[in-house]
C-alpha atoms as a PDB file:
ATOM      1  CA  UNK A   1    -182.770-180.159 236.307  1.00  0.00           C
ATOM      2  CA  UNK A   2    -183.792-176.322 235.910  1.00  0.00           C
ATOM      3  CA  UNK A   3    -181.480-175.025 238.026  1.00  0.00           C
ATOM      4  CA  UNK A   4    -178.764-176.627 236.165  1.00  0.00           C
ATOM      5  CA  UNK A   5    -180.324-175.337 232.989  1.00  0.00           C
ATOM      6  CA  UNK A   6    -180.082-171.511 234.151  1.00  0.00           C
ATOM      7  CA  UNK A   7    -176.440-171.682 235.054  1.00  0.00           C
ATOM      8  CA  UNK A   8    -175.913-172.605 231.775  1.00  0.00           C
ATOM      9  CA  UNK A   9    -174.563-170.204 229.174  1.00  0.00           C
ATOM     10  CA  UNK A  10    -175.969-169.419 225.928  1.00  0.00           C
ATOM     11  CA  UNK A  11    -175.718-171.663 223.591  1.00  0.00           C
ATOM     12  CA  UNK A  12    -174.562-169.415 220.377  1.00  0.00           C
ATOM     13  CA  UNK A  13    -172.363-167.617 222.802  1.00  0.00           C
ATOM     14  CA  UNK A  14    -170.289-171.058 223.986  1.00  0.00           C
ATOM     15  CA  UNK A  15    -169.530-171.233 219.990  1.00  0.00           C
ATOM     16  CA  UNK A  16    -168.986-167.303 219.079  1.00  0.00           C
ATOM     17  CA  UNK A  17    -171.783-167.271 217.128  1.00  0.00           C
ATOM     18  CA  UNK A  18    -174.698-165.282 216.065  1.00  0.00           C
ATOM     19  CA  UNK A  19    -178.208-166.504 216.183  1.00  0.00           C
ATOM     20  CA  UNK A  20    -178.426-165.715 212.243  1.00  0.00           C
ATOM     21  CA  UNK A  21    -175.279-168.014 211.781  1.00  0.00           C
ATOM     22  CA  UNK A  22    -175.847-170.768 209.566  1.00  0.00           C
ATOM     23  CA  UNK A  23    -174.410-174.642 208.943  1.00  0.00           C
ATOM     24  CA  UNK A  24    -171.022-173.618 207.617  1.00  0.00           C
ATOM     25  CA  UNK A  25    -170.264-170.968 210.432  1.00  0.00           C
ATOM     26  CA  UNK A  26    -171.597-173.472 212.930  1.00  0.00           C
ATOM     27  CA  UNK A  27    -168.839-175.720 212.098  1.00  0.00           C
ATOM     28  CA  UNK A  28    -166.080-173.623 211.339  1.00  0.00           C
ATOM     29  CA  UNK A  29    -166.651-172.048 215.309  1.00  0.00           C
ATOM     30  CA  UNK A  30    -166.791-175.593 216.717  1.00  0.00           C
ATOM     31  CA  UNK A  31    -163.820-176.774 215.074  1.00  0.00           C
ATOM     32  CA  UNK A  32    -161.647-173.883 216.421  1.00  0.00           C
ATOM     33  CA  UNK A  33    -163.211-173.678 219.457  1.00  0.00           C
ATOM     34  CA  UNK A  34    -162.549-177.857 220.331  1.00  0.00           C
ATOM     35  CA  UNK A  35    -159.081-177.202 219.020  1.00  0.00           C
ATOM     36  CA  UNK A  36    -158.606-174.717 220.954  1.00  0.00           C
ATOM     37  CA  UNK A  37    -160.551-176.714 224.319  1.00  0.00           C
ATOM     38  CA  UNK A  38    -160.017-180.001 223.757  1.00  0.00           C
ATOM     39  CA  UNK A  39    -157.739-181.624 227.685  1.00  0.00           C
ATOM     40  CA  UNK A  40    -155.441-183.790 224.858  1.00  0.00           C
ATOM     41  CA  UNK A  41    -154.531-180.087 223.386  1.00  0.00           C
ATOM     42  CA  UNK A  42    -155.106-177.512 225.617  1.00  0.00           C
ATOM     43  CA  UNK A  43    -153.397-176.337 229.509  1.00  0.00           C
ATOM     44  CA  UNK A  44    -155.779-174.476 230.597  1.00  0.00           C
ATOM     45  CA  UNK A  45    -157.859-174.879 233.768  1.00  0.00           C
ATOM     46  CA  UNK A  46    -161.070-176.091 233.383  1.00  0.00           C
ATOM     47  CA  UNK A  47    -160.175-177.088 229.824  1.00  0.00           C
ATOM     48  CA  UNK A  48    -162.412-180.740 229.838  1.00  0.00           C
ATOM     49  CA  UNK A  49    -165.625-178.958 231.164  1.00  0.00           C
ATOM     50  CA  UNK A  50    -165.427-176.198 228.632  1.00  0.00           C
ATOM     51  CA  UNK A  51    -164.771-179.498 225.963  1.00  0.00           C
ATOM     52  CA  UNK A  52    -168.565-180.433 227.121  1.00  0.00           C
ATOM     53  CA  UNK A  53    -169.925-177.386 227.099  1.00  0.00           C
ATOM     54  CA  UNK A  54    -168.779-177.013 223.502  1.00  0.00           C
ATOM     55  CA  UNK A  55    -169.865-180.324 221.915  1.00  0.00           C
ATOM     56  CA  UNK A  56    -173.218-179.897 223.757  1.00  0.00           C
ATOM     57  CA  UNK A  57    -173.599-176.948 221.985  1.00  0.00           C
ATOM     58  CA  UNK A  58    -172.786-177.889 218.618  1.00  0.00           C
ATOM     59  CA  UNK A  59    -175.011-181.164 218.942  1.00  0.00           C
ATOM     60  CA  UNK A  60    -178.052-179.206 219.344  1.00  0.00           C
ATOM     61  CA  UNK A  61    -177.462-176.211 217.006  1.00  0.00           C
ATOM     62  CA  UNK A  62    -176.456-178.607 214.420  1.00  0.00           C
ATOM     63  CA  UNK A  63    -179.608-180.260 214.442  1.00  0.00           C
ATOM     64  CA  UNK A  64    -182.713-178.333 212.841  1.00  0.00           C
ATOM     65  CA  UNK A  65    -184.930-179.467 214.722  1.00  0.00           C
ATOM     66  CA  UNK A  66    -183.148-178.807 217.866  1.00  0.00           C
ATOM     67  CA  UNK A  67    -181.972-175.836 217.244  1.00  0.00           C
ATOM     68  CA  UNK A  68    -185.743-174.681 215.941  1.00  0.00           C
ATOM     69  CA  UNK A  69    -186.794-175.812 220.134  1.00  0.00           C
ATOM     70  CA  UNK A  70    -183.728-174.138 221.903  1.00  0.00           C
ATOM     71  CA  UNK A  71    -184.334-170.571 219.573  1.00  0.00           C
ATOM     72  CA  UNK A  72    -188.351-170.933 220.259  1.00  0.00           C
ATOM     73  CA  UNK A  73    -187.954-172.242 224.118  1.00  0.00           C
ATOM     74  CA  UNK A  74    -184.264-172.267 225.109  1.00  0.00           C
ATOM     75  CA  UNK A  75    -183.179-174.895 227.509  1.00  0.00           C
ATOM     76  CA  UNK A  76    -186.511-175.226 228.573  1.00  0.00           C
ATOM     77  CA  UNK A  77    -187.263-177.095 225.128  1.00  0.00           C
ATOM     78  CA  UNK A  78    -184.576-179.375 225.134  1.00  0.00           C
ATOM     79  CA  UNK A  79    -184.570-182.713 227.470  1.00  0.00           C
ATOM     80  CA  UNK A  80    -181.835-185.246 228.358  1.00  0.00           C
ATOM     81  CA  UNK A  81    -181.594-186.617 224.853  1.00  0.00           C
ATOM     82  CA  UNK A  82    -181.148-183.670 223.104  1.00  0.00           C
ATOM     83  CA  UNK A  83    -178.004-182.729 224.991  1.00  0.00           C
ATOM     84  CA  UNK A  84    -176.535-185.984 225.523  1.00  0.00           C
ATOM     85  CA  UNK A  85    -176.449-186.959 221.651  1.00  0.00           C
ATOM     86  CA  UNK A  86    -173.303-186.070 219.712  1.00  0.00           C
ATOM     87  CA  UNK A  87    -173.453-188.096 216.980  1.00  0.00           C
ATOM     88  CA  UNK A  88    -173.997-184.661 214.807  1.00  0.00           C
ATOM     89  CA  UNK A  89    -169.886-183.679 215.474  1.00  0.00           C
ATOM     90  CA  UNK A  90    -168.610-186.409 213.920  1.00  0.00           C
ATOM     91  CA  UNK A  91    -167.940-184.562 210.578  1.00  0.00           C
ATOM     92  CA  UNK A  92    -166.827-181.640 212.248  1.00  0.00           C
ATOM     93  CA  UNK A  93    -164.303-183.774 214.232  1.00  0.00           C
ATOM     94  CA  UNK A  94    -162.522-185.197 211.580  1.00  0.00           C
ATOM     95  CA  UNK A  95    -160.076-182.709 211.104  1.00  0.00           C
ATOM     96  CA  UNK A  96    -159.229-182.544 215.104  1.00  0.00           C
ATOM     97  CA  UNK A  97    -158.689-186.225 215.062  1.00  0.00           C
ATOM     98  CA  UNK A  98    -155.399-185.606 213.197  1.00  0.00           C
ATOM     99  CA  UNK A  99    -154.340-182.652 215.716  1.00  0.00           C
ATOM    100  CA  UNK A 100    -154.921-185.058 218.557  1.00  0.00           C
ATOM    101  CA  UNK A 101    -153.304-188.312 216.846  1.00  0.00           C
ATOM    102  CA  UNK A 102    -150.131-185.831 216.475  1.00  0.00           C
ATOM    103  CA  UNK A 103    -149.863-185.023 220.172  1.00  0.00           C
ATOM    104  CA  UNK A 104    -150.293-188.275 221.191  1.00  0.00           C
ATOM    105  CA  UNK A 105    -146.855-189.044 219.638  1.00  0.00           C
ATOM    106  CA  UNK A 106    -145.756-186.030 221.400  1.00  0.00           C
ATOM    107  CA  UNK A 107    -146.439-182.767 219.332  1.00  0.00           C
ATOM    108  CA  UNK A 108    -146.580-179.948 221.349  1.00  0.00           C
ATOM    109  CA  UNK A 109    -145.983-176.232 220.398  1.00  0.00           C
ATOM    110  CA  UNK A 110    -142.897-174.490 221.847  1.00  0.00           C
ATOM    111  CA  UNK A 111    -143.176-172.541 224.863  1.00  0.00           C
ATOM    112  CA  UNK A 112    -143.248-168.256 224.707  1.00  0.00           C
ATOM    113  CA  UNK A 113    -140.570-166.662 225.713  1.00  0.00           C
ATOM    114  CA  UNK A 114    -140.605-163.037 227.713  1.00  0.00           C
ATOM    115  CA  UNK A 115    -138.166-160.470 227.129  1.00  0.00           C
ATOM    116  CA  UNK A 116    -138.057-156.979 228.971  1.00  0.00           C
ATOM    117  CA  UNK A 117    -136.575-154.036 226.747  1.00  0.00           C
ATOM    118  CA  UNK A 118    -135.957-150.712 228.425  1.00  0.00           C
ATOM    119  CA  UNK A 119    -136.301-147.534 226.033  1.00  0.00           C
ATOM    120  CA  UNK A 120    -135.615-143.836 227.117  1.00  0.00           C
ATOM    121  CA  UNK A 121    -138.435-141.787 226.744  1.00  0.00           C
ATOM    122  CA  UNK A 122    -137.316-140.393 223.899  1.00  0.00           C
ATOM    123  CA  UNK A 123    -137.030-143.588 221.945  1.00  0.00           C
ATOM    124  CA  UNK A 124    -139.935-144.689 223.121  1.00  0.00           C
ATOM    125  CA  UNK A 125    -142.250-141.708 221.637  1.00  0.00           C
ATOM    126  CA  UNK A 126    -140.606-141.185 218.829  1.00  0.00           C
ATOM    127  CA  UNK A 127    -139.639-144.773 217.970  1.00  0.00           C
ATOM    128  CA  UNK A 128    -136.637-146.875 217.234  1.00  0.00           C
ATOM    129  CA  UNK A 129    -135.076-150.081 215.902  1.00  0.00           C
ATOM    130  CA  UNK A 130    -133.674-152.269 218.511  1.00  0.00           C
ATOM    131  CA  UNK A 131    -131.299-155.000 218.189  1.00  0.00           C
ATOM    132  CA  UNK A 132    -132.048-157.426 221.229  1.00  0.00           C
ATOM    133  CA  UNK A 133    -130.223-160.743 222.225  1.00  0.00           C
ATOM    134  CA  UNK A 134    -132.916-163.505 224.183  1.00  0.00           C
ATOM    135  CA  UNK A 135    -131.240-166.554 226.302  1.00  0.00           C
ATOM    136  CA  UNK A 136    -133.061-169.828 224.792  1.00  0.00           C
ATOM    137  CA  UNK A 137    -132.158-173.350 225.770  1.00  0.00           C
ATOM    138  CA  UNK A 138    -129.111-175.019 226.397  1.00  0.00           C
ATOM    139  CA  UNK A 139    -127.338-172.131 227.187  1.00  0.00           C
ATOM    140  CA  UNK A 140    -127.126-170.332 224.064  1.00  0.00           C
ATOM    141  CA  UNK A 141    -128.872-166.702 222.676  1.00  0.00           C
ATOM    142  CA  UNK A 142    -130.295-165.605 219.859  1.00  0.00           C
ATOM    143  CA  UNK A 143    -130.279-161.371 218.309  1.00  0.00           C
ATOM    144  CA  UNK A 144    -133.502-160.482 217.362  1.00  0.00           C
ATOM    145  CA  UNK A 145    -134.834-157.107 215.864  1.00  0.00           C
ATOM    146  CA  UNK A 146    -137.166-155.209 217.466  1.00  0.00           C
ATOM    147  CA  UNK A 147    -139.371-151.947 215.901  1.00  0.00           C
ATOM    148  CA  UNK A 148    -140.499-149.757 218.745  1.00  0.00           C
ATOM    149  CA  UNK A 149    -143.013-147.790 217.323  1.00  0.00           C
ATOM    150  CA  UNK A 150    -144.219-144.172 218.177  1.00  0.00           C
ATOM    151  CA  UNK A 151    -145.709-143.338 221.050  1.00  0.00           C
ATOM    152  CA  UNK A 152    -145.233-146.921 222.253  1.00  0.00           C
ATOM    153  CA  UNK A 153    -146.328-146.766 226.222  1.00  0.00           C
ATOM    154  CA  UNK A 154    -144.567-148.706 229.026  1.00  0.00           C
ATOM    155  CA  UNK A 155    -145.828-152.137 229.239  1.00  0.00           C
ATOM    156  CA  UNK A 156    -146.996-152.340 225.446  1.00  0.00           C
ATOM    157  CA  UNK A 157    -145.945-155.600 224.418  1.00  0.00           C
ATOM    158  CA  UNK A 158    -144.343-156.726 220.751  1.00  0.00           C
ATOM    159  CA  UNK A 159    -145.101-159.791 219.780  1.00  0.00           C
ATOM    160  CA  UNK A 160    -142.640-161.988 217.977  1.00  0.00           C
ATOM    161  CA  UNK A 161    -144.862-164.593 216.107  1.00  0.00           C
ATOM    162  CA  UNK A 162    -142.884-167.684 215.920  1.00  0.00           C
ATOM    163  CA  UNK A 163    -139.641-166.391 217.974  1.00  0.00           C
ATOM    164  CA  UNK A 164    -140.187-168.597 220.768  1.00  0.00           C
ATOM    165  CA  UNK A 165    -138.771-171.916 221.746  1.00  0.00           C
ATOM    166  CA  UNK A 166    -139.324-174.891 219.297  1.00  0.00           C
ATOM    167  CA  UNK A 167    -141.880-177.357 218.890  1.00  0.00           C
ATOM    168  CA  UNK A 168    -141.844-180.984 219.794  1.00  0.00           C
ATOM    169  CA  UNK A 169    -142.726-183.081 217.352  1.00  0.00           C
ATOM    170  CA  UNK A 170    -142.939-181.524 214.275  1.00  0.00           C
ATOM    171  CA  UNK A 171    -145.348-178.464 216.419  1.00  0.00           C
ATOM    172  CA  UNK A 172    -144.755-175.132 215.382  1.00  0.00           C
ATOM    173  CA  UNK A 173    -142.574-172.680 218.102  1.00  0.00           C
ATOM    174  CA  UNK A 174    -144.100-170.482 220.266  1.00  0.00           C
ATOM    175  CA  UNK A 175    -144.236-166.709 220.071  1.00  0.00           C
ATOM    176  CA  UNK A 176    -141.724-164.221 222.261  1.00  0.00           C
ATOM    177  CA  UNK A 177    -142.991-161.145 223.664  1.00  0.00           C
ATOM    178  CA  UNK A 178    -141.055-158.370 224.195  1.00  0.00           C
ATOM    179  CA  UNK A 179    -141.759-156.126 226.890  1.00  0.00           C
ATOM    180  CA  UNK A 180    -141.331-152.487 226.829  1.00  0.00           C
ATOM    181  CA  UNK A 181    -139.930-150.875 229.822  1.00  0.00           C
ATOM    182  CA  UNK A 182    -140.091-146.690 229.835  1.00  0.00           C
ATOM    183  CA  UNK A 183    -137.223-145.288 232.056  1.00  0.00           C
ATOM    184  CA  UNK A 184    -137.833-142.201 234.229  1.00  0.00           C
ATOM    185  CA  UNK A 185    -136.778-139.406 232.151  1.00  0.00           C
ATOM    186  CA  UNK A 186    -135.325-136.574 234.915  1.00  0.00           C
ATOM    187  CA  UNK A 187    -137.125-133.406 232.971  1.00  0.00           C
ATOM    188  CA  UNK A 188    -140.467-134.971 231.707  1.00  0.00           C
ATOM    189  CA  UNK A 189    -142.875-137.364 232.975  1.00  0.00           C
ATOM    190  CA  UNK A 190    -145.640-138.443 230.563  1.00  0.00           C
ATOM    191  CA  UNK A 191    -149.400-138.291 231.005  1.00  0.00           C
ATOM    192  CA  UNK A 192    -151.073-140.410 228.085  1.00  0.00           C
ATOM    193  CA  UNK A 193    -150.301-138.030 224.858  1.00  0.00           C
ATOM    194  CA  UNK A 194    -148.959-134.985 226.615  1.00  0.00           C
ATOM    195  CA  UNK A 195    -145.639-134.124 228.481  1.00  0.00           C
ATOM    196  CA  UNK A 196    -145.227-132.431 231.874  1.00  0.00           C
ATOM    197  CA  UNK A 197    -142.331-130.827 233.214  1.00  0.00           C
ATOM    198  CA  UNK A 198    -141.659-128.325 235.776  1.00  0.00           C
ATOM    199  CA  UNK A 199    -139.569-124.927 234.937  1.00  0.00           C
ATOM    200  CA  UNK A 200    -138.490-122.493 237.784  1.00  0.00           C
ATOM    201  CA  UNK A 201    -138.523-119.077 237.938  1.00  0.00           C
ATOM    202  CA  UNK A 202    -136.742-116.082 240.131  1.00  0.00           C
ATOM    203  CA  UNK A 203    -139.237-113.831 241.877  1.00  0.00           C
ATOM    204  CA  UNK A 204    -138.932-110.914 239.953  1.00  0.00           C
ATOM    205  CA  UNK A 205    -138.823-113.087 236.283  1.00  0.00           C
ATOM    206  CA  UNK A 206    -142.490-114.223 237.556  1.00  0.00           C
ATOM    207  CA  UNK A 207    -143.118-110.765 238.960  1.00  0.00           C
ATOM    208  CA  UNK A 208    -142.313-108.702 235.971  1.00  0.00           C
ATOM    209  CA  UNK A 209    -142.508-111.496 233.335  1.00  0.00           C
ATOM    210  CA  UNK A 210    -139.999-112.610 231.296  1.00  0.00           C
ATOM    211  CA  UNK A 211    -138.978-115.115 228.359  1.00  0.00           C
ATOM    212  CA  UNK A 212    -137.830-118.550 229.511  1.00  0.00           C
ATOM    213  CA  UNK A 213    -136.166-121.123 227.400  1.00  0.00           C
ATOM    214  CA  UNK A 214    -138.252-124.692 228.249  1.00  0.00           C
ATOM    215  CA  UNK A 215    -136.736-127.283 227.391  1.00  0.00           C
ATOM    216  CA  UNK A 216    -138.711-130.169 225.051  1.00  0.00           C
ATOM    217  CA  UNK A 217    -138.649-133.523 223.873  1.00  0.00           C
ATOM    218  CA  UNK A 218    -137.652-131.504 220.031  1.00  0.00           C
ATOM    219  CA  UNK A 219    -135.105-129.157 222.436  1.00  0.00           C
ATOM    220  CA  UNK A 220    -135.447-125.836 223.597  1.00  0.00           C
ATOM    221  CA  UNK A 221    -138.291-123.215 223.092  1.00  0.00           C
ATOM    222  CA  UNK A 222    -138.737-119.898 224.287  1.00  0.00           C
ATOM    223  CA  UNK A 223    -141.735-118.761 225.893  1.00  0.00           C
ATOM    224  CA  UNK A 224    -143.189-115.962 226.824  1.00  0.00           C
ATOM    225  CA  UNK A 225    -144.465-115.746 230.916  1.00  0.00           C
ATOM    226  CA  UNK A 226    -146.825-112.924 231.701  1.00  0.00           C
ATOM    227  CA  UNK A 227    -146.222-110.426 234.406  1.00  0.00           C
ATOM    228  CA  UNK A 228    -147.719-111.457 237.982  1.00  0.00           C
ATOM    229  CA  UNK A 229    -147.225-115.414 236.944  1.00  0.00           C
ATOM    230  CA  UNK A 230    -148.122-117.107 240.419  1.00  0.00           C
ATOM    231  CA  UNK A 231    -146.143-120.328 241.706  1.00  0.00           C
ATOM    232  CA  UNK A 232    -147.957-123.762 239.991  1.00  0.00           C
ATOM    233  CA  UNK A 233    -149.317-121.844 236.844  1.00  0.00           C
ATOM    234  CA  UNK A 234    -149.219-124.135 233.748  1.00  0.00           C
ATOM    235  CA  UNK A 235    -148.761-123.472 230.407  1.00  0.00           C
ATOM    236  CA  UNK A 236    -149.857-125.428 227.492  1.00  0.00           C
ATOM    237  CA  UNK A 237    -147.067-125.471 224.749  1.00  0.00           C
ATOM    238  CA  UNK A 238    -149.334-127.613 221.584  1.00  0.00           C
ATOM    239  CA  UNK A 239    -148.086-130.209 219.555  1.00  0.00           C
ATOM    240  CA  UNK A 240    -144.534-130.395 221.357  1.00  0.00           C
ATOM    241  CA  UNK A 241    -146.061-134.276 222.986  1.00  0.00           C
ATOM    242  CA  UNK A 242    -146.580-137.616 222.363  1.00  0.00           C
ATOM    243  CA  UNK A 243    -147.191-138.458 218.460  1.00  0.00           C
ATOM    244  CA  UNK A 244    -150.500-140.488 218.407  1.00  0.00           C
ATOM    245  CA  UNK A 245    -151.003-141.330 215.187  1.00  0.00           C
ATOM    246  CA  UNK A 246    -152.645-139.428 212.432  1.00  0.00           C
ATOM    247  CA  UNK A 247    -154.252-136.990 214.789  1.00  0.00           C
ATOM    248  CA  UNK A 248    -150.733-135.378 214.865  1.00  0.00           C
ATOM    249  CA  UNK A 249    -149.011-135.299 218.832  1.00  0.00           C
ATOM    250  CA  UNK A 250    -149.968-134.633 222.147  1.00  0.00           C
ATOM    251  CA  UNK A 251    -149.340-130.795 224.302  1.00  0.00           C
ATOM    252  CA  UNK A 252    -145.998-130.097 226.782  1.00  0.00           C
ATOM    253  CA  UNK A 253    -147.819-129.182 229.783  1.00  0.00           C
ATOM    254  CA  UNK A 254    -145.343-126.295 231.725  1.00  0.00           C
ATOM    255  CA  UNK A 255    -145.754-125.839 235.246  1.00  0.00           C
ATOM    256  CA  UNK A 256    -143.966-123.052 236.632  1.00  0.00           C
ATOM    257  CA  UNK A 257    -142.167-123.219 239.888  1.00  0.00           C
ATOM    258  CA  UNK A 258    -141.385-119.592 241.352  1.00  0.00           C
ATOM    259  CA  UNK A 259    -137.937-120.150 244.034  1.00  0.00           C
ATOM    260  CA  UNK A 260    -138.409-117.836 247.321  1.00  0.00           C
ATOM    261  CA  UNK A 261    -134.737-116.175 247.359  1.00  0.00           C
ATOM    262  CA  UNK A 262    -132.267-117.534 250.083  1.00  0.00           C
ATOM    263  CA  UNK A 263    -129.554-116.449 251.876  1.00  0.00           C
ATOM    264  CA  UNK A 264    -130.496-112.420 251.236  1.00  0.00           C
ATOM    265  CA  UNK A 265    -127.919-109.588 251.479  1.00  0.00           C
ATOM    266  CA  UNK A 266    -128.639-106.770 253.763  1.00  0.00           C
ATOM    267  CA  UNK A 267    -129.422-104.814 250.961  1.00  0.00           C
ATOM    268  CA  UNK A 268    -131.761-106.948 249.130  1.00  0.00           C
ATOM    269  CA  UNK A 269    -133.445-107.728 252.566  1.00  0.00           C
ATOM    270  CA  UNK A 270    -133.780-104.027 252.219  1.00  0.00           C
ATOM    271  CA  UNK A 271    -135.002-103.655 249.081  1.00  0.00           C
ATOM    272  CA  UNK A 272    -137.997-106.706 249.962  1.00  0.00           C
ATOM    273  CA  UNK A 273    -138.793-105.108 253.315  1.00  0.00           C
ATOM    274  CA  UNK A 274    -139.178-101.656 251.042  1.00  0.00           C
ATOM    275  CA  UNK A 275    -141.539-103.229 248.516  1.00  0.00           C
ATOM    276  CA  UNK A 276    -143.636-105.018 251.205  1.00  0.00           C
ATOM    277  CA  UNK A 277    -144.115-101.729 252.571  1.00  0.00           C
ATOM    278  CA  UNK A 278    -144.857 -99.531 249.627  1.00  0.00           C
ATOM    279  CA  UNK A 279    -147.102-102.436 247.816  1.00  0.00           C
ATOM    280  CA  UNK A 280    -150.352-101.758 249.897  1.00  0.00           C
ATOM    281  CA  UNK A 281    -150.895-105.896 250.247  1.00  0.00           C
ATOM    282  CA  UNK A 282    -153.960-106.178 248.175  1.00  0.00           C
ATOM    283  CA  UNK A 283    -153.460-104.750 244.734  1.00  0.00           C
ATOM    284  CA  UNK A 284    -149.716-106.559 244.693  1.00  0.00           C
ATOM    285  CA  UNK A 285    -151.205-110.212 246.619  1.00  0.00           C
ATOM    286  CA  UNK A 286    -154.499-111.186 244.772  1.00  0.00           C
ATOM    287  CA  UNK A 287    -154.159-114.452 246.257  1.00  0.00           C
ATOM    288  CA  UNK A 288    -153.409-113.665 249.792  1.00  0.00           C
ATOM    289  CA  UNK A 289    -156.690-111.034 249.553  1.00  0.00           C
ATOM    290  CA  UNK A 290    -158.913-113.652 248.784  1.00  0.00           C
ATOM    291  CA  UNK A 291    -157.156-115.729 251.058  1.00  0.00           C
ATOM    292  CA  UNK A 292    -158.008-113.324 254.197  1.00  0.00           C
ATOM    293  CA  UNK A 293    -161.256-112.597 253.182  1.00  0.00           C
ATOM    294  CA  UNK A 294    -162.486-116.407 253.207  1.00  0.00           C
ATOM    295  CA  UNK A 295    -160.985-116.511 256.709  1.00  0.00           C
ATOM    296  CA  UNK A 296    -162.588-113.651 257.755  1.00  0.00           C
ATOM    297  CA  UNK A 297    -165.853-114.676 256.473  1.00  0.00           C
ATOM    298  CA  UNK A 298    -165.014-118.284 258.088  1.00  0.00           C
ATOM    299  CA  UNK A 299    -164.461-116.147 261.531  1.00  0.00           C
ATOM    300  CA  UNK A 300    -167.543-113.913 261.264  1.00  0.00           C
ATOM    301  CA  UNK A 301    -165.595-110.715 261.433  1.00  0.00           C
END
């Protein structure tokens, strides 16, 4: 008997309730949770157990004196006849009766439908009206309108409330739910609110600095690249993301990609071989430096 009583879980939370909630809230959380439980109505696994669970709740909550025990001693209070009594749901059954009458006779609400919609990135952060057409029974399809709104993500769903197939029995249709699907843009890629994309550079644009045009989800921008950029350096171009909301839109996040030259002249191999030679190593190679002098320090020389 007590170990059944500790697996069992809280009363007020089996009903959604708070411990402060009183006779009207009692009843208003046990009819929608029964409707919502009871094996006549519901599909789900486990749907008849969770029915008990319920209506053993109710019957001692809706008591006073009951409840007074279970709040002062919790299950440990209550014996055998306090939870096998239900004469207390009666009133709050009535209203279920009719639900379950009606499916008897075969109500039953329609079934959701799932439809995938693929955006662009573009129309998927800065929203779009979509016309879609869904297959439904017996061969036929139906156009339905779709609002895609900014900064949707891929995978958000849009619910169409009622959009589904129909009802048997007088039962209300079910709901479709469009999917949205995000294709690979080939410039950006999207990180939560901000964009990424990659820009490359020529050698001497990164070694002298320049101005590069980068292109945007708005178009192209210029900006400005110090002198000595280094290869993987990003740049943080603000507000030129993903709109979220009132807090205005996410960063473009710039990584610069600096190309080795191929396929050299004579004369440019020249030219590199000269300024290797005349650029001392350290002042003109930060990176390799500090690069060395880890390995020497590694190597004890």
């Amino acid at each position: 008997m007590a170990e059944r009583r500790r697996k069992k879980r809280d009363y007020y939370e089996v009903l959604g309730v708070s411990k402060s909630a009183d006779d009207a809230d009692l009843k208003r959380a046990y009819r929608e949770q029964a409707r919502k439980y009871h094996p006549d109505i519901s599909e789900q696994v486990g749907a008849e157990d969770k029915f008990k669970e319920i209506n053993e709740a109710y019957a001692v909550l809706s008591d006073p004196q009951r409840r007074a025990r279970y709040d002062r001693y919790g299950f440990a209070g209550l014996g055998e006849e306090d939870v096998g009594g239900f004469s207390s749901v009666v009133d709050a059954f009535d209203d279920l009766l009719s639900d379950l009458f009606k499916r008897r006779k075969g109500k039953k609400r329609g079934r959701d439908l799932r439809y995938t919609l693929e955006l662009t990135l573009e129309e998927a952060v800065f929203g779009c009206d979509k016309q879609i057409r869904v297959p439904i029974e017996g061969g036929k399809s139906r156009e339905y309108a779709v609002t895609v709104p900014r900064g949707a993500k891929d995978g958000q769903v849009r619910r169409l409330e009622g959009k589904g197939e129909k009802g048997q029995g007088g039962a209300g249709p079910g709901d479709l739910n469009v999917i949205l699907r995000v294709r690979p843009h080939s410039l950006f890629e999207r990180d939560g609110d901000d964009i990424w994309c990659e820009v490359p550079v020529t050698f001497p644009e990164a070694a002298l600095g320049t101005v590069v045009e980068v292109p945007t989800l708005d178009g192209k921008v210029k900006m400005r690249m110090p002198e000595g950029t280094q290869s993987g350096r990003v740049f943080r171009m603000r507000g030129k993301g993903v709109p979220k909301g009132r807090a205005g839109r996410g960063d473009q996040m710039v990584r610069v990609l600096v190309e080795t030259p191929t396929g050299l002249t004579d004369r440019q191999r020249e030219l590199l071989e000269q300024f290797e030679s005349e650029s001392g190593g350290e002042i003109a190679h930060p990176q390799r430096k500090t690069f060395l002098d880890k390995v020497r320090d590694l190597l004890g020389e």
